[in-house]
C-alpha atoms as a PDB file:
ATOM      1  CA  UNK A   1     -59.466  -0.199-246.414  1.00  0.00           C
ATOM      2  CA  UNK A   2     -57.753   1.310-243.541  1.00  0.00           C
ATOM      3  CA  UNK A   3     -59.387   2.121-240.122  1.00  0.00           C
ATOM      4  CA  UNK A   4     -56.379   3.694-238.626  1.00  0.00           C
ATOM      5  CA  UNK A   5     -56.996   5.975-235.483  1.00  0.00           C
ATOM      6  CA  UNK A   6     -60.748   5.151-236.319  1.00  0.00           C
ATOM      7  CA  UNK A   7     -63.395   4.215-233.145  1.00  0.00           C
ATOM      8  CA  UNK A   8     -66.152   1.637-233.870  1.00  0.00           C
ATOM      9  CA  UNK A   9     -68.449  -0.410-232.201  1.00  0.00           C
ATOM     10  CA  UNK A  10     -69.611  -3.807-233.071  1.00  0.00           C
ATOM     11  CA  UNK A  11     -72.266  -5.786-231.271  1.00  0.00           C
ATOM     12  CA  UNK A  12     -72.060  -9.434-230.957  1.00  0.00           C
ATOM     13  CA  UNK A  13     -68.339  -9.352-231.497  1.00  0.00           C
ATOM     14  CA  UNK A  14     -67.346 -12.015-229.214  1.00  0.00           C
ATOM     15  CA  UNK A  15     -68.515 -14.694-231.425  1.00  0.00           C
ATOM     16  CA  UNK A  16     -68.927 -15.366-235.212  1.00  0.00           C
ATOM     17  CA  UNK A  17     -69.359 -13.061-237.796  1.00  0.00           C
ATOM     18  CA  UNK A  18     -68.974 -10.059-235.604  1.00  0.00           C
ATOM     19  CA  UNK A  19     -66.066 -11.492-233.997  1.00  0.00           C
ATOM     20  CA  UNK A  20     -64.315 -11.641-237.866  1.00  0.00           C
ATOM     21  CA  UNK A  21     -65.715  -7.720-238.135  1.00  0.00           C
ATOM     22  CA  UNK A  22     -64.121  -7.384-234.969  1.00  0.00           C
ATOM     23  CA  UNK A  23     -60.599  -9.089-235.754  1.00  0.00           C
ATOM     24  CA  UNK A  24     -60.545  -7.218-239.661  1.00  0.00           C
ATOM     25  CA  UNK A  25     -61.331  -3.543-237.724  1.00  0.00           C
ATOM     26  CA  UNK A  26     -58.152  -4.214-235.581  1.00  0.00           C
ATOM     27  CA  UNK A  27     -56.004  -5.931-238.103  1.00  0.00           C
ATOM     28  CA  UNK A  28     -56.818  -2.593-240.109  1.00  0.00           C
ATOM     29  CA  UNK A  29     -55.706  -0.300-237.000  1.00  0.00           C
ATOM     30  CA  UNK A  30     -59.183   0.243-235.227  1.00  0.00           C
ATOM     31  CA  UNK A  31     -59.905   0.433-231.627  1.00  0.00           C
ATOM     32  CA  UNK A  32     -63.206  -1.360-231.166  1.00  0.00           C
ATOM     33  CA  UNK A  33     -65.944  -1.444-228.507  1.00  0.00           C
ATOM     34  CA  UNK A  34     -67.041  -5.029-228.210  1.00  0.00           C
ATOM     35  CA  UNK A  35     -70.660  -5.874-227.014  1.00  0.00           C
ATOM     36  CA  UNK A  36     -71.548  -9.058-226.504  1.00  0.00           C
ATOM     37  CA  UNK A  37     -73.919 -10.802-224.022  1.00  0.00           C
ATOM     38  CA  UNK A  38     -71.309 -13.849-223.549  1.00  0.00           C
ATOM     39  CA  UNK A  39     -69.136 -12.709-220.644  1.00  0.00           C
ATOM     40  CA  UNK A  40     -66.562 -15.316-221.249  1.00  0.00           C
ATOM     41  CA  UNK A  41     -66.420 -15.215-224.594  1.00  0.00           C
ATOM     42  CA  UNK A  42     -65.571 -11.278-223.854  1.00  0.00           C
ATOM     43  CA  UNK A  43     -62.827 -12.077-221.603  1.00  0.00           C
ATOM     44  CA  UNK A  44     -61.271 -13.948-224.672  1.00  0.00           C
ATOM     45  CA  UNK A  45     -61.477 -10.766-226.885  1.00  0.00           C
ATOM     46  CA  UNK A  46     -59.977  -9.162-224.242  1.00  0.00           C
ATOM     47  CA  UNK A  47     -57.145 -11.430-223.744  1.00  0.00           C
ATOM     48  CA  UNK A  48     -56.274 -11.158-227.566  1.00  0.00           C
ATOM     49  CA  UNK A  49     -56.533  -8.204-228.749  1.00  0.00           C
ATOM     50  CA  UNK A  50     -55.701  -5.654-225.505  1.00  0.00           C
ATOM     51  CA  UNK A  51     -55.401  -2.854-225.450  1.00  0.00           C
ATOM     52  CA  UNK A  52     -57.432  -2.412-228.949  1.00  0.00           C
ATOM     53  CA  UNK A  53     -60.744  -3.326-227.652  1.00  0.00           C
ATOM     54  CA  UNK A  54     -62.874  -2.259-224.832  1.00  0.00           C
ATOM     55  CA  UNK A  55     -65.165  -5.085-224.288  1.00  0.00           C
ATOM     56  CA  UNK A  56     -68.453  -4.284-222.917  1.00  0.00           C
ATOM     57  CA  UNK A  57     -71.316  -6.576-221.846  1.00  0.00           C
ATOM     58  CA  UNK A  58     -74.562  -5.738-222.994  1.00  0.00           C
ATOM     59  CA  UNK A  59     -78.052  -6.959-224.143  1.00  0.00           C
ATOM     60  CA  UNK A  60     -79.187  -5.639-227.276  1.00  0.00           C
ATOM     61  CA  UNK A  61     -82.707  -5.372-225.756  1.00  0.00           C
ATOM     62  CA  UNK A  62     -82.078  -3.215-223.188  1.00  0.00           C
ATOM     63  CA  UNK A  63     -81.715   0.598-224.123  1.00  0.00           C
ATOM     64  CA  UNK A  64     -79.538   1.662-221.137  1.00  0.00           C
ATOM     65  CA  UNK A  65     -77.065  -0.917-222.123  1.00  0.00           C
ATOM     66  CA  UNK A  66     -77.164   0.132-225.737  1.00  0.00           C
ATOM     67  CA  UNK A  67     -75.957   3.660-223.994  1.00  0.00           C
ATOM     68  CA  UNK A  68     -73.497   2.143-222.166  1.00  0.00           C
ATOM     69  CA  UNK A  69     -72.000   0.819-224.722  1.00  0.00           C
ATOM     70  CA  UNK A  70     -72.209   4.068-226.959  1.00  0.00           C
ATOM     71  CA  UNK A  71     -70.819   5.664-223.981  1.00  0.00           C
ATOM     72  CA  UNK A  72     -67.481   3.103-223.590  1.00  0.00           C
ATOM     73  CA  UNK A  73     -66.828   4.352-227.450  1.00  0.00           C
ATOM     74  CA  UNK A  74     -66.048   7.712-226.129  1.00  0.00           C
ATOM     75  CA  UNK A  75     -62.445   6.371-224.733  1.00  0.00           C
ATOM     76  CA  UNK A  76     -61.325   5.590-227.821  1.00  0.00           C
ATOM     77  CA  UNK A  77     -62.349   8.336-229.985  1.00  0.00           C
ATOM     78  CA  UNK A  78     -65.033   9.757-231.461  1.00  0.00           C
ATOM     79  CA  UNK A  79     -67.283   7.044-233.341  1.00  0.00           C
ATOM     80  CA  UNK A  80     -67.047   6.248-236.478  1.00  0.00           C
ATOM     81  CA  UNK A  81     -67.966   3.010-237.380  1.00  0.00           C
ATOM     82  CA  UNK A  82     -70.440   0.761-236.360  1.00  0.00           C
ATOM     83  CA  UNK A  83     -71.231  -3.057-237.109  1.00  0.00           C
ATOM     84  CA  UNK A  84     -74.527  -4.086-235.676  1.00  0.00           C
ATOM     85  CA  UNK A  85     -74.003  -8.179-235.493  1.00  0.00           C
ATOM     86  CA  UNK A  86     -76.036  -9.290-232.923  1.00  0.00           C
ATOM     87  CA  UNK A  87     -78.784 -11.427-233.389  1.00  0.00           C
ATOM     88  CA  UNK A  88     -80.203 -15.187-232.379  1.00  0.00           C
ATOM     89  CA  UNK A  89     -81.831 -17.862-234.777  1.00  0.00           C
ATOM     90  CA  UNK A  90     -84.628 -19.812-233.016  1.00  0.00           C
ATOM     91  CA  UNK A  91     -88.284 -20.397-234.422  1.00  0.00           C
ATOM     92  CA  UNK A  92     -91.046 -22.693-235.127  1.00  0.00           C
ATOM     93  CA  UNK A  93     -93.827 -22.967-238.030  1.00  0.00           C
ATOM     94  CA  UNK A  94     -96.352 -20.243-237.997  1.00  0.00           C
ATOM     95  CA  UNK A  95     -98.669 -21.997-235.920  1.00  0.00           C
ATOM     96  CA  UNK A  96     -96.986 -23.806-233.651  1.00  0.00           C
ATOM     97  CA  UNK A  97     -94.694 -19.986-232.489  1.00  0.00           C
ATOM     98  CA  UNK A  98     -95.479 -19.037-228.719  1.00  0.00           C
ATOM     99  CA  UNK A  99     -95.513 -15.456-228.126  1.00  0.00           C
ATOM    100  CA  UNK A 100     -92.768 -15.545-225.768  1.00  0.00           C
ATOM    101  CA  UNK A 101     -90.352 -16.794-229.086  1.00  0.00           C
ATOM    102  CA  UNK A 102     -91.429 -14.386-231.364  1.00  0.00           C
ATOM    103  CA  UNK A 103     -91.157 -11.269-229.096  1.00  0.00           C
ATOM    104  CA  UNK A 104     -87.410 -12.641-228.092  1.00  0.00           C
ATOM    105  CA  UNK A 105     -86.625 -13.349-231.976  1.00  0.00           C
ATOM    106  CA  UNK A 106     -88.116  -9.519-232.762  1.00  0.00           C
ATOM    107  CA  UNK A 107     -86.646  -8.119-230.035  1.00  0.00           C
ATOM    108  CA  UNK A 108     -82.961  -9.310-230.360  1.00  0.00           C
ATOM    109  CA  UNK A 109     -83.028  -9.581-233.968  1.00  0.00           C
ATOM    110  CA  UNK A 110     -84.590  -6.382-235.090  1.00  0.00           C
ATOM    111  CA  UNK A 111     -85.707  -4.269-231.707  1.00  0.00           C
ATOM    112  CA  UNK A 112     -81.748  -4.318-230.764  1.00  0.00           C
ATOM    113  CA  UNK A 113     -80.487  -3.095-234.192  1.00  0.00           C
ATOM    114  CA  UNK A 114     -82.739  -0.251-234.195  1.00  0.00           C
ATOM    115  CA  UNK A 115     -81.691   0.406-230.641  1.00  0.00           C
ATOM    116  CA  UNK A 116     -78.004   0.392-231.845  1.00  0.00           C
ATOM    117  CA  UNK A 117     -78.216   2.672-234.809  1.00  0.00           C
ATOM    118  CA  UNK A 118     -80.244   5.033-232.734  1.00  0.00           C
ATOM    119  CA  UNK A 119     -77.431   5.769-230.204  1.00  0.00           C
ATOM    120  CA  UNK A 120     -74.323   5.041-232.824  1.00  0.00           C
ATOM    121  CA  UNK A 121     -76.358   8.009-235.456  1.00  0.00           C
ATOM    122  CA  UNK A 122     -76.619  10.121-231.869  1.00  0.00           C
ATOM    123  CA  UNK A 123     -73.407   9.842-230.860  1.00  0.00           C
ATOM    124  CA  UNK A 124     -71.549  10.529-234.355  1.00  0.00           C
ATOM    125  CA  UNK A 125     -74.217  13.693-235.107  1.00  0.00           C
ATOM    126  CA  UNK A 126     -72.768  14.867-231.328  1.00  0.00           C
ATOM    127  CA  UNK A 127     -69.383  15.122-233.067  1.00  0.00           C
ATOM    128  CA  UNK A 128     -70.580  17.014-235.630  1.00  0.00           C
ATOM    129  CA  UNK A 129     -71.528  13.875-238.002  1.00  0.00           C
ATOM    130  CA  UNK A 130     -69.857  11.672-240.362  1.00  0.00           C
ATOM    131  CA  UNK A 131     -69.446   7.889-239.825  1.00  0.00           C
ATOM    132  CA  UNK A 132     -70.751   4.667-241.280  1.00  0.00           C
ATOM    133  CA  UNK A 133     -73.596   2.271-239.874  1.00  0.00           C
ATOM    134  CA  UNK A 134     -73.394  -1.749-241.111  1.00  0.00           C
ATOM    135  CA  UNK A 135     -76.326  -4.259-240.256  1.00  0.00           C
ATOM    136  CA  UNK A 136     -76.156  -7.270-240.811  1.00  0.00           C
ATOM    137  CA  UNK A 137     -79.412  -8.402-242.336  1.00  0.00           C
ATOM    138  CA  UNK A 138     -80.002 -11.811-244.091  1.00  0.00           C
ATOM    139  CA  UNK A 139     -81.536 -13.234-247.260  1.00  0.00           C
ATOM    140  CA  UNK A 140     -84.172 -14.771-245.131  1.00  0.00           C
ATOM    141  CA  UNK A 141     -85.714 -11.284-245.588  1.00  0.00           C
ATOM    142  CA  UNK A 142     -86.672 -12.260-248.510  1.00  0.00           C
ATOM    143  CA  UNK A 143     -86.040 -15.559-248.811  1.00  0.00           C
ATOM    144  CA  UNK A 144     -88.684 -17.424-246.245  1.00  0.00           C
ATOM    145  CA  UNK A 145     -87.329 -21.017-244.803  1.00  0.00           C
ATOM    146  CA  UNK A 146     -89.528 -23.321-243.152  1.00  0.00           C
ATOM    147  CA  UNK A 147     -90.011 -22.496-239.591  1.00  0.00           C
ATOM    148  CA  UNK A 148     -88.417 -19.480-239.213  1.00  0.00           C
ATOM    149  CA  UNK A 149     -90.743 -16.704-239.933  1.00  0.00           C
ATOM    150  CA  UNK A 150     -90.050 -14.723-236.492  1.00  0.00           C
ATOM    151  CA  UNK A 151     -86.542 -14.617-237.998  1.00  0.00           C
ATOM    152  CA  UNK A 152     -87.467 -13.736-242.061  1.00  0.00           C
ATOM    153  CA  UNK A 153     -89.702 -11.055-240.833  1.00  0.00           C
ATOM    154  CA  UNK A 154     -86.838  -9.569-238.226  1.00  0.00           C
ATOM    155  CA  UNK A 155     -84.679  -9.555-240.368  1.00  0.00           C
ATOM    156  CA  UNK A 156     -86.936  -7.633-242.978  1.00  0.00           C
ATOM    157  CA  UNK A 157     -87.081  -5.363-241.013  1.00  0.00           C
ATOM    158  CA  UNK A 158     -83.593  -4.720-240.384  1.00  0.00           C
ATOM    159  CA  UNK A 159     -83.439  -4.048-244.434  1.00  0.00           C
ATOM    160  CA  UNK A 160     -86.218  -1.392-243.984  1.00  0.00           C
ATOM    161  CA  UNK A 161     -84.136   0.258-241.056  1.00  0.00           C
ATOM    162  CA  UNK A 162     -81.468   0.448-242.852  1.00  0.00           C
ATOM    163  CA  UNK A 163     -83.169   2.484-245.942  1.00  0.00           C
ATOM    164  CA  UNK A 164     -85.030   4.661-243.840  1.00  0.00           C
ATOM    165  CA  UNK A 165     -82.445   5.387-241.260  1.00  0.00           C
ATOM    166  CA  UNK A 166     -79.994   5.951-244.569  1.00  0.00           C
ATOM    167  CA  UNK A 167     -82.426   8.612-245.615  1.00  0.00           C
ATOM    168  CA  UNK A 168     -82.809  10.242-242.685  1.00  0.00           C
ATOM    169  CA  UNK A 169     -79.302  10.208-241.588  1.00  0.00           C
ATOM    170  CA  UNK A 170     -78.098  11.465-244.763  1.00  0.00           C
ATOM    171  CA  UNK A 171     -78.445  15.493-243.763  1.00  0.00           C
ATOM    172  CA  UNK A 172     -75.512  14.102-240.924  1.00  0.00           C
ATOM    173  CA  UNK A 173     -73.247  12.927-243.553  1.00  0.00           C
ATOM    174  CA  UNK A 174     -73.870   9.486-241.731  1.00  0.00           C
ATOM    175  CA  UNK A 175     -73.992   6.506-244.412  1.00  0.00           C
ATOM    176  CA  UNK A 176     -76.036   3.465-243.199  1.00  0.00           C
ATOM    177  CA  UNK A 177     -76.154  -0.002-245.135  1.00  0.00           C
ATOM    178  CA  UNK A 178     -76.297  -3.640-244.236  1.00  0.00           C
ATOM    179  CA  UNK A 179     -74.641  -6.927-245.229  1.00  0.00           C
ATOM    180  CA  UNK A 180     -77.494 -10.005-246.268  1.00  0.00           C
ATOM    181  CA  UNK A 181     -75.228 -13.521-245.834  1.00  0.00           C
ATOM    182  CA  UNK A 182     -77.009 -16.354-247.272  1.00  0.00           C
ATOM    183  CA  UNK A 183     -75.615 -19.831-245.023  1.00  0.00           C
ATOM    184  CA  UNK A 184     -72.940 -19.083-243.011  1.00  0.00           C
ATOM    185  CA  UNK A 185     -70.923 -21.173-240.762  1.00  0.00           C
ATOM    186  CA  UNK A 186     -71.234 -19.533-237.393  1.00  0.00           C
ATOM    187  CA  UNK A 187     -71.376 -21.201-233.446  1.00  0.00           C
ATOM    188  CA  UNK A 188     -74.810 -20.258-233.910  1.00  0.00           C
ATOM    189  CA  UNK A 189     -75.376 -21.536-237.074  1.00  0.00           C
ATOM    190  CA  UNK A 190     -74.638 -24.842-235.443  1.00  0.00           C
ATOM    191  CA  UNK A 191     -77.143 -24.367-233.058  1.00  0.00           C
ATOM    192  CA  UNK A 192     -80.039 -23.742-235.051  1.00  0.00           C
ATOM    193  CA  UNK A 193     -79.058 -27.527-236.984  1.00  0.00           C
ATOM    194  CA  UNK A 194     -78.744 -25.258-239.886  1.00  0.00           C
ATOM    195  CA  UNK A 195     -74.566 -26.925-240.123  1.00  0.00           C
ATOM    196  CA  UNK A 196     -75.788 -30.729-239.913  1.00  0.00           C
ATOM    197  CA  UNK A 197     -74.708 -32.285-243.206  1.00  0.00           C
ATOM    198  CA  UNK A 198     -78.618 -33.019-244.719  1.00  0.00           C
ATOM    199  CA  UNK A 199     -79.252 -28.851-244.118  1.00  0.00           C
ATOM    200  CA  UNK A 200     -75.628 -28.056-245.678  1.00  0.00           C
ATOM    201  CA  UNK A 201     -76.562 -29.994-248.795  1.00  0.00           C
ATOM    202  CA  UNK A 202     -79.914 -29.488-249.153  1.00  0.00           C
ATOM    203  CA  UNK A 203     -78.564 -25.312-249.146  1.00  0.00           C
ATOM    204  CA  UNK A 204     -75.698 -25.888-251.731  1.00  0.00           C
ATOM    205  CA  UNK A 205     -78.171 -27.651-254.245  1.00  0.00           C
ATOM    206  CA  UNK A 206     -79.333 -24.119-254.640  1.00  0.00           C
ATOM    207  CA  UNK A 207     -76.250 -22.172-254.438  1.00  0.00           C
ATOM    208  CA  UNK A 208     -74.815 -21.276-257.541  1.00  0.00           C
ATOM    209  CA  UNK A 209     -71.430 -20.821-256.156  1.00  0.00           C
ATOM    210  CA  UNK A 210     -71.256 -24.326-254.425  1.00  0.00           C
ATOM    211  CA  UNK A 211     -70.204 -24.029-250.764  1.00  0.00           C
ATOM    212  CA  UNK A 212     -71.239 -22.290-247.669  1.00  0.00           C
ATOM    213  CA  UNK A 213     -69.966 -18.660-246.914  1.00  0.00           C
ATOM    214  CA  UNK A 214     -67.202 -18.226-244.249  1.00  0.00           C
ATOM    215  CA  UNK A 215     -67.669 -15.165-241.418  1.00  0.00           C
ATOM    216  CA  UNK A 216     -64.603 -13.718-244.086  1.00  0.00           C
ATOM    217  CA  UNK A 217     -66.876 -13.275-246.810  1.00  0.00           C
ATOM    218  CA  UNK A 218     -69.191 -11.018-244.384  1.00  0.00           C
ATOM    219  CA  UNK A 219     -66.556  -9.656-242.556  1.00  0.00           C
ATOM    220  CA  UNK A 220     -64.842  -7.941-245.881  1.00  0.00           C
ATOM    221  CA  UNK A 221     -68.524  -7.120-247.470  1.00  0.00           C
ATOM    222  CA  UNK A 222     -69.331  -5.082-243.666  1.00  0.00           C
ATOM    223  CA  UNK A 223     -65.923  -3.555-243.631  1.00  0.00           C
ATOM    224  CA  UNK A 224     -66.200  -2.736-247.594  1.00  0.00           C
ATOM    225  CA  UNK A 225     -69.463  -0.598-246.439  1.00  0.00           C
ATOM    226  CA  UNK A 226     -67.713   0.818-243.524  1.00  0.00           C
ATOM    227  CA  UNK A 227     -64.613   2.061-245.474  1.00  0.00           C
ATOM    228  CA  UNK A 228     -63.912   5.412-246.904  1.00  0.00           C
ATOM    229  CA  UNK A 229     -64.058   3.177-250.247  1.00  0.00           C
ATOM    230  CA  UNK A 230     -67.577   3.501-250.134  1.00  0.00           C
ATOM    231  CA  UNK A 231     -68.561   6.691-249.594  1.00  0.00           C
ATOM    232  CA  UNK A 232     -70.907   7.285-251.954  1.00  0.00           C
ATOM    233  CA  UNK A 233     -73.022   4.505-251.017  1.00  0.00           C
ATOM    234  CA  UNK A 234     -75.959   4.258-248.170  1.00  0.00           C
ATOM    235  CA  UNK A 235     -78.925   2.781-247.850  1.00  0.00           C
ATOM    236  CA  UNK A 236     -77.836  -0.373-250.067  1.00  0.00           C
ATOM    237  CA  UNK A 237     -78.677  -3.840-248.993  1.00  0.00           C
ATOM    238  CA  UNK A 238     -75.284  -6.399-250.116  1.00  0.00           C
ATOM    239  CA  UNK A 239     -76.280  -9.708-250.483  1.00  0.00           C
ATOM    240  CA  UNK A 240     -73.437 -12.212-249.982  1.00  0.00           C
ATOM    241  CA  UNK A 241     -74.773 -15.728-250.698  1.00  0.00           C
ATOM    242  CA  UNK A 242     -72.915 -17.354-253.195  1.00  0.00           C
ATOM    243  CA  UNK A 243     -76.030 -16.804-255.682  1.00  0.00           C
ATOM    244  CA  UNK A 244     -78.640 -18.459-253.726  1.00  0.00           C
ATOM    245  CA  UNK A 245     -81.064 -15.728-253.510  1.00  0.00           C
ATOM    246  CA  UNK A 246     -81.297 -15.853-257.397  1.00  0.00           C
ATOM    247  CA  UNK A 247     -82.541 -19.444-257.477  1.00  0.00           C
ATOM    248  CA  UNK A 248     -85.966 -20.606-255.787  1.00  0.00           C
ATOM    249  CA  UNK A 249     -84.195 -21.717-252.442  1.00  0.00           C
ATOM    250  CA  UNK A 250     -83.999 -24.822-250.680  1.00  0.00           C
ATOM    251  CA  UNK A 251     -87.404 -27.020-249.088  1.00  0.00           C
ATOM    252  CA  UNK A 252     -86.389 -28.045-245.578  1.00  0.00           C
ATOM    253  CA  UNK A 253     -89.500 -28.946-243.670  1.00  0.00           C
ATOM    254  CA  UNK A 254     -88.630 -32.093-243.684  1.00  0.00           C
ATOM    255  CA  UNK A 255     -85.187 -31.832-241.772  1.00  0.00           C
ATOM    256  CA  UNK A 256     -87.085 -29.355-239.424  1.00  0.00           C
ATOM    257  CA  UNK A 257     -88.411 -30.839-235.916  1.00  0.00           C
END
């Protein structure tokens, strides 16, 4: 899976799984923006990778960053790849959710990856098309947990994005998919309490494949997507949960405050 030469883009790459996506593209010989709203953790990137990344701060939310950051692609090439990663996990039960929550949850989590593959799809069809859109989805799309429905139904519709941006995209020999990770250890994973050891085990009692997934397993599924190895392939969904999403799921309302 090389990406020699190639431009991409991957939002929230200063952190977690799109900071693996990130590391992999380069590793692999890709120049890659990096958008992240964590200017510190963007001076890291920069520090260790160089002159390989362009790191560029920006808030899903907001469209002129989104065409900022499209823009800062143009210095390393025309764009080919894309990894949309950013998101945020916060919620509360159904009745309990303020409206402020949900609209940041929906906004981050799904208004910002539509945002992203609108300019990424503009940008490649301006050089004449070709190229290869990843989201990163999850199995709470399907899957509902306890007190995160903001979240589930994001993320939902992230997977419907991703079909009907596939199918209309198509015509521009642009390819559009997305990655579903079941539990993943992530900085933000710890955040959400989802990493405390009562979550962690309560998760593995229903994953077939017995231990939590690693920003590596999503990393290789996204760049497997991305690659010229899959070029026959759009619109799919990849589910990477260790076989979670075939059993009922886990009950944690309990370990939820």
């Amino acid at each position: 899976m090389s990406f020699e030469a190639k431009s991409a883009i991957v939002t929230g790459g200063a952190s977690g799984i799109g900071l693996r996506v990130v590391e992999r593209l380069v590793e692999r010989g890709a120049r890659v923006v990096v958008a992240d709203r964590d200017r510190e953790a963007l001076d890291r990137v920069r520090q260790s990778f160089g002159a390989s990344v362009a790191p560029v701060e920006v808030d899903v939310r907001n469209e002129d960053d989104i065409a900022a950051m499209v823009a800062a692609s143009r210095q390393l090439g025309p764009l080919s790849v894309a990894v949309n990663a950013a998101g945020m996990g916060e919620g509360h039960p159904v009745v309990e959710e303020d409206l402020e929550t949900w609209n940041r949850v929906v906004s981050i989590v799904l208004t910002g990856v539509f945002l992203s593959v609108k300019h990424e799809a503009r940008e490649m069809i301006r050089h004449g098309g070709g190229g290869a859109i990843v989201n990163i989805a999850s199995i709470n799309a399907n899957v509902p947990t306890w007190g995160s429905a903001a979240y589930s139904v994001a993320k939902s519709g992230v997977e419907m994005l991703t079909r009907s941006s596939s199918l209309e995209l198509a015509e521009h020999r642009i390819r559009v998919t997305c990655v579903s990770p079941g539990l993943v250890e992530t900085p933000m994973a710890h955040r959400t309490g989802n990493m405390t050891p009562e979550m962690v085990q309560r998760w593995l009692d229903h994953t077939p494949l017995g231990r939590v997934g690693t920003t590596d397993d999503i990393a290789a599924a996204a760049l497997f997507l991305a690659s010229d190895d899959a070029t026959w392939i759009t619109g799919h969904n990849l589910v990477v949960d260790g076989g979670l999403s075939h059993t009922a799921g886990p009950v944690t309302r309990d370990l939820v405050s």
